[in-house]
Protein backbone atom coordinates (compact mmCIF):
# COMPACT_ATOMS: atom_id res chain seq x y z
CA UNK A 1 85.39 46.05 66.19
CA UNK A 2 82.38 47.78 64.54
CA UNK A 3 80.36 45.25 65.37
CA UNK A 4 80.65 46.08 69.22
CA UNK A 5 77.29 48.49 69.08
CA UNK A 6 75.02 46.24 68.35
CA UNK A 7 76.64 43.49 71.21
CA UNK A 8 76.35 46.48 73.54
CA UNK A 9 73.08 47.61 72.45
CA UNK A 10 72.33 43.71 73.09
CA UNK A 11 73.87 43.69 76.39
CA UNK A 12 71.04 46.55 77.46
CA UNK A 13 68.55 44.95 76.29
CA UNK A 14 69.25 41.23 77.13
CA UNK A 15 70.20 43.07 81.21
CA UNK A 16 66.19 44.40 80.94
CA UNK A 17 65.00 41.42 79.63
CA UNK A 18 66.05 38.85 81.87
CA UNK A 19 65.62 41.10 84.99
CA UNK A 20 62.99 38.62 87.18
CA UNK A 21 59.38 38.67 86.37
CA UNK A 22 57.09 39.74 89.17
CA UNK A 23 54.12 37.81 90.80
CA UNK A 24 52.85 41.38 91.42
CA UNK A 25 54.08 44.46 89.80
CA UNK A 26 53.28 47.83 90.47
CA UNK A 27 53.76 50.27 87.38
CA UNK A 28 53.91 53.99 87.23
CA UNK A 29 54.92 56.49 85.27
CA UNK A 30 56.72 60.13 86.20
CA UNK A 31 59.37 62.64 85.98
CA UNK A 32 63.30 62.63 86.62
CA UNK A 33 64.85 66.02 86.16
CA UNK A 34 68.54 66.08 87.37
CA UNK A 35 71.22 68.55 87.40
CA UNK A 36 74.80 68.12 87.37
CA UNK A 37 78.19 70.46 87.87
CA UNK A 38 81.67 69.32 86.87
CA UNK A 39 84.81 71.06 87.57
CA UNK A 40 88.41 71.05 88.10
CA UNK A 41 90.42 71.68 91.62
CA UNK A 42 94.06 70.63 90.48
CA UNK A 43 94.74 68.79 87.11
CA UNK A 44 93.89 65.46 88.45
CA UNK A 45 91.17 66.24 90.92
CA UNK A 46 87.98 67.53 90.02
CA UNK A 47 84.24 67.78 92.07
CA UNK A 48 81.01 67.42 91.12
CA UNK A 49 77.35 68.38 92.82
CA UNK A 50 74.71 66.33 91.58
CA UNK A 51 70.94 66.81 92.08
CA UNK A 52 67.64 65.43 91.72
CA UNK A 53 63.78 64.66 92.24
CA UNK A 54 61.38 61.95 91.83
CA UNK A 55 58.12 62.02 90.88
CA UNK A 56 55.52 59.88 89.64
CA UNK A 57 51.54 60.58 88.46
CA UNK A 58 49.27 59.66 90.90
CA UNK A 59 45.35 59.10 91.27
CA UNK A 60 44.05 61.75 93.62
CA UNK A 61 41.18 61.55 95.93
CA UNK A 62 37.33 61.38 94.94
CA UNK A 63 36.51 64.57 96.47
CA UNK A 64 39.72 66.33 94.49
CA UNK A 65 39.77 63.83 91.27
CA UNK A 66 42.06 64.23 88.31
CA UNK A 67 46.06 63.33 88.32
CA UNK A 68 48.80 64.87 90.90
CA UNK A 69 52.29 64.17 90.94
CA UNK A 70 53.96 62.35 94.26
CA UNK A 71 57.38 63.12 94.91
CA UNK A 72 59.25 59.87 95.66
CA UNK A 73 63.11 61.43 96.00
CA UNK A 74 64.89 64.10 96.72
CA UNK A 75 68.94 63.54 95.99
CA UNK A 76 72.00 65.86 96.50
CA UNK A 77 75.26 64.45 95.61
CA UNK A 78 78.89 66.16 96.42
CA UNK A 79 81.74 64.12 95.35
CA UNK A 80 85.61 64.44 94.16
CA UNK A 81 87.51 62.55 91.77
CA UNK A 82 91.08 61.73 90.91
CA UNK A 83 92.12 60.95 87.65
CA UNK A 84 94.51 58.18 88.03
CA UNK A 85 95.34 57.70 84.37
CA UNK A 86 93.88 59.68 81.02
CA UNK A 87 91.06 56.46 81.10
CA UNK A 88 91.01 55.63 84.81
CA UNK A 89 89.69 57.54 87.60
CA UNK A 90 88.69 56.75 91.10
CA UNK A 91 85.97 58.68 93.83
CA UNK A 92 84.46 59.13 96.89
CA UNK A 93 81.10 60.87 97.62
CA UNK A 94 77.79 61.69 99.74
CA UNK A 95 74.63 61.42 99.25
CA UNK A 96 71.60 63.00 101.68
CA UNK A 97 67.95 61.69 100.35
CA UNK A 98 64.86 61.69 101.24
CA UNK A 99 61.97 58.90 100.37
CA UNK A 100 58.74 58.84 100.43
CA UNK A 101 58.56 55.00 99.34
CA UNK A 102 54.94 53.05 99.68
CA UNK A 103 54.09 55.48 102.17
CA UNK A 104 57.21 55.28 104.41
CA UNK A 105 59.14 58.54 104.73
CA UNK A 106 62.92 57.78 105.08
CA UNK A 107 66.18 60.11 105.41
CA UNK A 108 68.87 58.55 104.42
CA UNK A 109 73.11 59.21 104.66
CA UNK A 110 75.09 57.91 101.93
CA UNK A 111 79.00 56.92 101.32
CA UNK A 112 80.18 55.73 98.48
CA UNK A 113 83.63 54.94 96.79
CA UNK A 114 84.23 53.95 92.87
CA UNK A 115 86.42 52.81 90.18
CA UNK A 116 85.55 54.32 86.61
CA UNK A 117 86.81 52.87 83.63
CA UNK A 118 86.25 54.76 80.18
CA UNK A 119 87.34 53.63 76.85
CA UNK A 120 87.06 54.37 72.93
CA UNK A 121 85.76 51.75 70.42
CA UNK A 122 88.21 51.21 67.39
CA UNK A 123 87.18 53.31 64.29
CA UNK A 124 84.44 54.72 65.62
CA UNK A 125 83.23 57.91 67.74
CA UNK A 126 81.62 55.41 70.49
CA UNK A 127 82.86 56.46 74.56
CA UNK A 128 82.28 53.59 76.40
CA UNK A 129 82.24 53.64 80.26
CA UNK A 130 82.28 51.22 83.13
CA UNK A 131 81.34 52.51 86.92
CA UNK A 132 81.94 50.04 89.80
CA UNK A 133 80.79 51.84 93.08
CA UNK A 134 80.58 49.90 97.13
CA UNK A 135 77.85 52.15 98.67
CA UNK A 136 76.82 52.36 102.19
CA UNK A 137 73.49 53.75 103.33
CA UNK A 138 72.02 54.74 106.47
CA UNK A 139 68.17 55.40 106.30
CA UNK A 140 66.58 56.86 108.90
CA UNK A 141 62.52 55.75 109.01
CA UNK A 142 60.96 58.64 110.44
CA UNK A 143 57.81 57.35 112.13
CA UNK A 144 60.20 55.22 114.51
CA UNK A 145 63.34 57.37 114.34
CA UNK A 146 65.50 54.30 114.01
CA UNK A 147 68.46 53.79 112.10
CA UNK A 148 69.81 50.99 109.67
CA UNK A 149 72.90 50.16 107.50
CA UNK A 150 72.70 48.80 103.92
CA UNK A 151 75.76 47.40 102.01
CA UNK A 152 75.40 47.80 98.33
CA UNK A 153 77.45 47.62 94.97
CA UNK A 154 76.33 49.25 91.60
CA UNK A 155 78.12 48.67 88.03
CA UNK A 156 77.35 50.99 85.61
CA UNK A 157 77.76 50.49 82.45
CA UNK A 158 76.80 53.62 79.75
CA UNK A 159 77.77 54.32 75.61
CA UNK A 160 77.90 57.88 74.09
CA UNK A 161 77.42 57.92 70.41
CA UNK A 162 77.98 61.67 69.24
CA UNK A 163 76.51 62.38 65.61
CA UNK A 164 79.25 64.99 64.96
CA UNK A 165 82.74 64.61 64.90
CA UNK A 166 84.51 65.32 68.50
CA UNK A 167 87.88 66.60 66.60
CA UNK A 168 86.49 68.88 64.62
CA UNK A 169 83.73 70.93 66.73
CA UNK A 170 83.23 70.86 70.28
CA UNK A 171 79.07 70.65 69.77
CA UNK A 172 76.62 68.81 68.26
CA UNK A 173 74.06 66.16 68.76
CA UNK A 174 74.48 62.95 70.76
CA UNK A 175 72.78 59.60 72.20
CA UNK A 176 73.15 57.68 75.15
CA UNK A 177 72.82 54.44 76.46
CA UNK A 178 73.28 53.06 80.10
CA UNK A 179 72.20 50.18 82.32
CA UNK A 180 73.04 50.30 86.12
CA UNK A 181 72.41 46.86 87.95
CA UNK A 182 72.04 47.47 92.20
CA UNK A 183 73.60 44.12 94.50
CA UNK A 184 72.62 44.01 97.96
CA UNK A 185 75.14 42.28 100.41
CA UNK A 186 73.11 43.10 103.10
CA UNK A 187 69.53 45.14 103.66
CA UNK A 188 67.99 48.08 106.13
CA UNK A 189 66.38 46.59 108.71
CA UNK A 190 64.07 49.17 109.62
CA UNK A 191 62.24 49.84 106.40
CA UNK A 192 61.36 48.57 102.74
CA UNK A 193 64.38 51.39 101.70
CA UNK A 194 67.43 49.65 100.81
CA UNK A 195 66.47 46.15 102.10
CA UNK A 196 67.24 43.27 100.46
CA UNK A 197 64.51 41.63 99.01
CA UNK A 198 66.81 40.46 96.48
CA UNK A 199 70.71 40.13 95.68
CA UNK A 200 70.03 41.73 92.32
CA UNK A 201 67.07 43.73 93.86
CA UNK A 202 67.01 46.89 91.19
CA UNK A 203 67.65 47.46 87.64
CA UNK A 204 67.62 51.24 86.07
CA UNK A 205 67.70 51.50 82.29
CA UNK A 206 68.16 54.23 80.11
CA UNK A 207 67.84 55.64 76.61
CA UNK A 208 67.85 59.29 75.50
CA UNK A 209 69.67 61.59 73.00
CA UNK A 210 71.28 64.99 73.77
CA UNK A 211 73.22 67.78 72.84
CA UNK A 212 76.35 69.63 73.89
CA UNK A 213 75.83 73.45 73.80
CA UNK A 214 79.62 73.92 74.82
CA UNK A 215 79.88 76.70 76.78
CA UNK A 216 76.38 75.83 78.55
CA UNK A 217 77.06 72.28 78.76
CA UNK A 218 75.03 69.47 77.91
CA UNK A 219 71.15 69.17 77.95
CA UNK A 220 69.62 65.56 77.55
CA UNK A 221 66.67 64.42 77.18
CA UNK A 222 65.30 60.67 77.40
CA UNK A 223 63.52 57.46 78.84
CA UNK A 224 64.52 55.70 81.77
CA UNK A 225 62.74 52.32 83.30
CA UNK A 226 63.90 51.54 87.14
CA UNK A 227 62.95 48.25 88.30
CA UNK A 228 62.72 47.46 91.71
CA UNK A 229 62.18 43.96 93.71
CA UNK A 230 60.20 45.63 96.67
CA UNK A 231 59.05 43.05 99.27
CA UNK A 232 60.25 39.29 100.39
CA UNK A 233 57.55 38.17 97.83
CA UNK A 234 59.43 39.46 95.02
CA UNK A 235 56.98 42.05 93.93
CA UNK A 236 58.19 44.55 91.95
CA UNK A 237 57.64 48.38 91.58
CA UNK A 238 58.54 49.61 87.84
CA UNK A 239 59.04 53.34 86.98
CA UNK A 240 58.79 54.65 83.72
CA UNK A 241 60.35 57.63 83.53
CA UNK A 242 61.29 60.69 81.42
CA UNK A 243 64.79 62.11 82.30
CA UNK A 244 65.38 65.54 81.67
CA UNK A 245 69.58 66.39 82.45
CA UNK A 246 71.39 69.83 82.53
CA UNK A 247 74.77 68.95 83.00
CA UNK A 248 78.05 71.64 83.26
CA UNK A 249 81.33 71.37 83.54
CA UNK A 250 83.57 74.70 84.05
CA UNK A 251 85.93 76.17 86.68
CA UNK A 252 85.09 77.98 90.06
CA UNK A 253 86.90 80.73 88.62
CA UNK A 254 85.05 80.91 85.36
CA UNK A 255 81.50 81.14 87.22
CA UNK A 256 81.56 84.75 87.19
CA UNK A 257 81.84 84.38 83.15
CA UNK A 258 79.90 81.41 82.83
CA UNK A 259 76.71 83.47 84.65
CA UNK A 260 76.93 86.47 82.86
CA UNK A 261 77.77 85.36 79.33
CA UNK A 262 74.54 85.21 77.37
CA UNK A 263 73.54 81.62 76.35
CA UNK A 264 72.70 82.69 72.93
């Protein structure tokens, strides 16, 4: 059993690896900061609002040289959750987002539903966690003002390897590991957003270490490489990324406290 690090560490890296080469690949290189909220309703149902932006360093014009950062997303995520079992809970969620993808502006409706599995590793502080999720999305491409239907599933698959002992304090440093692999079963027809140019079309990867304030929750801090198949050709677009994560979990009755009790 203590060997299952290093296979899972593997895993990552064989998933990156093997992801299909591109004939032409566009790189860049940008910013993901991302907030998220956690909290209970009842004991088995909880919510969570999660948000985010995009943004990657761009070239700008002769006239106006130097670098300038392009926004390529803007996500907001409400969800709930049901905790079917102590390692098993289930979801549904929306997502509104807005692209600005090789030029083509796109709004786009999401609906999602998922199964999360998480787990321990024997004799060790390892949490390991599985996320399958169907997602639906609905882009809207601006310049025509047509709409489109995609018909995607995601599986998530993510380690947390605390360097302090969980039973004995309640903060301490942490890293994390996660790969999420994107399957099309069928594309947008109205733009390159969500289309399938691939059944395994997209590939996000993720290393980064943290630490667990307690009371403030969690700030993280790490490297992230999205890989994306983004035409018929099988070009690809690859992000490089550095994710920056505030993440909180209390009660809508303790926000009063939570907002008015210093943070140091």
């Amino acid at each position: 059993m203590k060997n299952w690090l290093p296979t899972a560490v593997s895993c990552l890296l064989f998933l990156c690896l093997t992801f299909p080469l591109a004939a032409q690949t566009w790189t860049f290189f940008g910013v993901y900061p991302q907030y998220s909220q956690t909290g209970p309703i009842t004991k088995r149902l909880s919510y969570n609002v999660f948000l985010s932006a995009t943004s990657h360093a761009t070239s700008q014009a002769a006239e106006s040289p130097g670098i300038a950062m392009l926004a390529l997303q803007y996500y907001a995520q409400p969800s709930l959750t049901y905790k079917v079992t102590e390692n098993i809970q289930v979801g549904l969620g929306y997502a509104y987002v807005r692209h600005n993808l090789f030029g083509i502006r796109v709004n786009e409706n999401r609906l999602w539903a998922q199964t999360l599995l998480t787990h321990g590793i024997t004799n060790s502080r390892i949490r390991m966690s599985h996320r399958l999720r169907y997602e639906e999305r609905y882009p809207l491409r601006l310049s025509t003002d047509k709409w489109s239907l995609a018909q995607l599933g995601r599986y998530h698959v993510a380690a947390t390897i605390p360097f302090f002992d969980p039973k004995q304090q309640k903060t301490g440093w942490y890293a994390a590991l996660s790969n999420e692999a994107f399957f099309c079963f069928s594309g947008a027809k109205n733009s390159p957003i969500s289309s399938k140019n691939a059944f395994y079309g997209e590939n996000w990867s993720y290393a980064g270490v943290g630490y667990n304030t307690g009371h403030w929750g969690k700030i993280e801090l790490g490297y992230q490489y999205q890989d994306l198949v983004r035409n018929p050709a099988q070009d690809h677009r690859n992000l490089h990324l550095l994710q920056i994560q505030w993440a909180t979990n209390f009660s809508l009755d303790g926000l009063a406290t939570w907002l008015l009790t210093p943070p140091f």
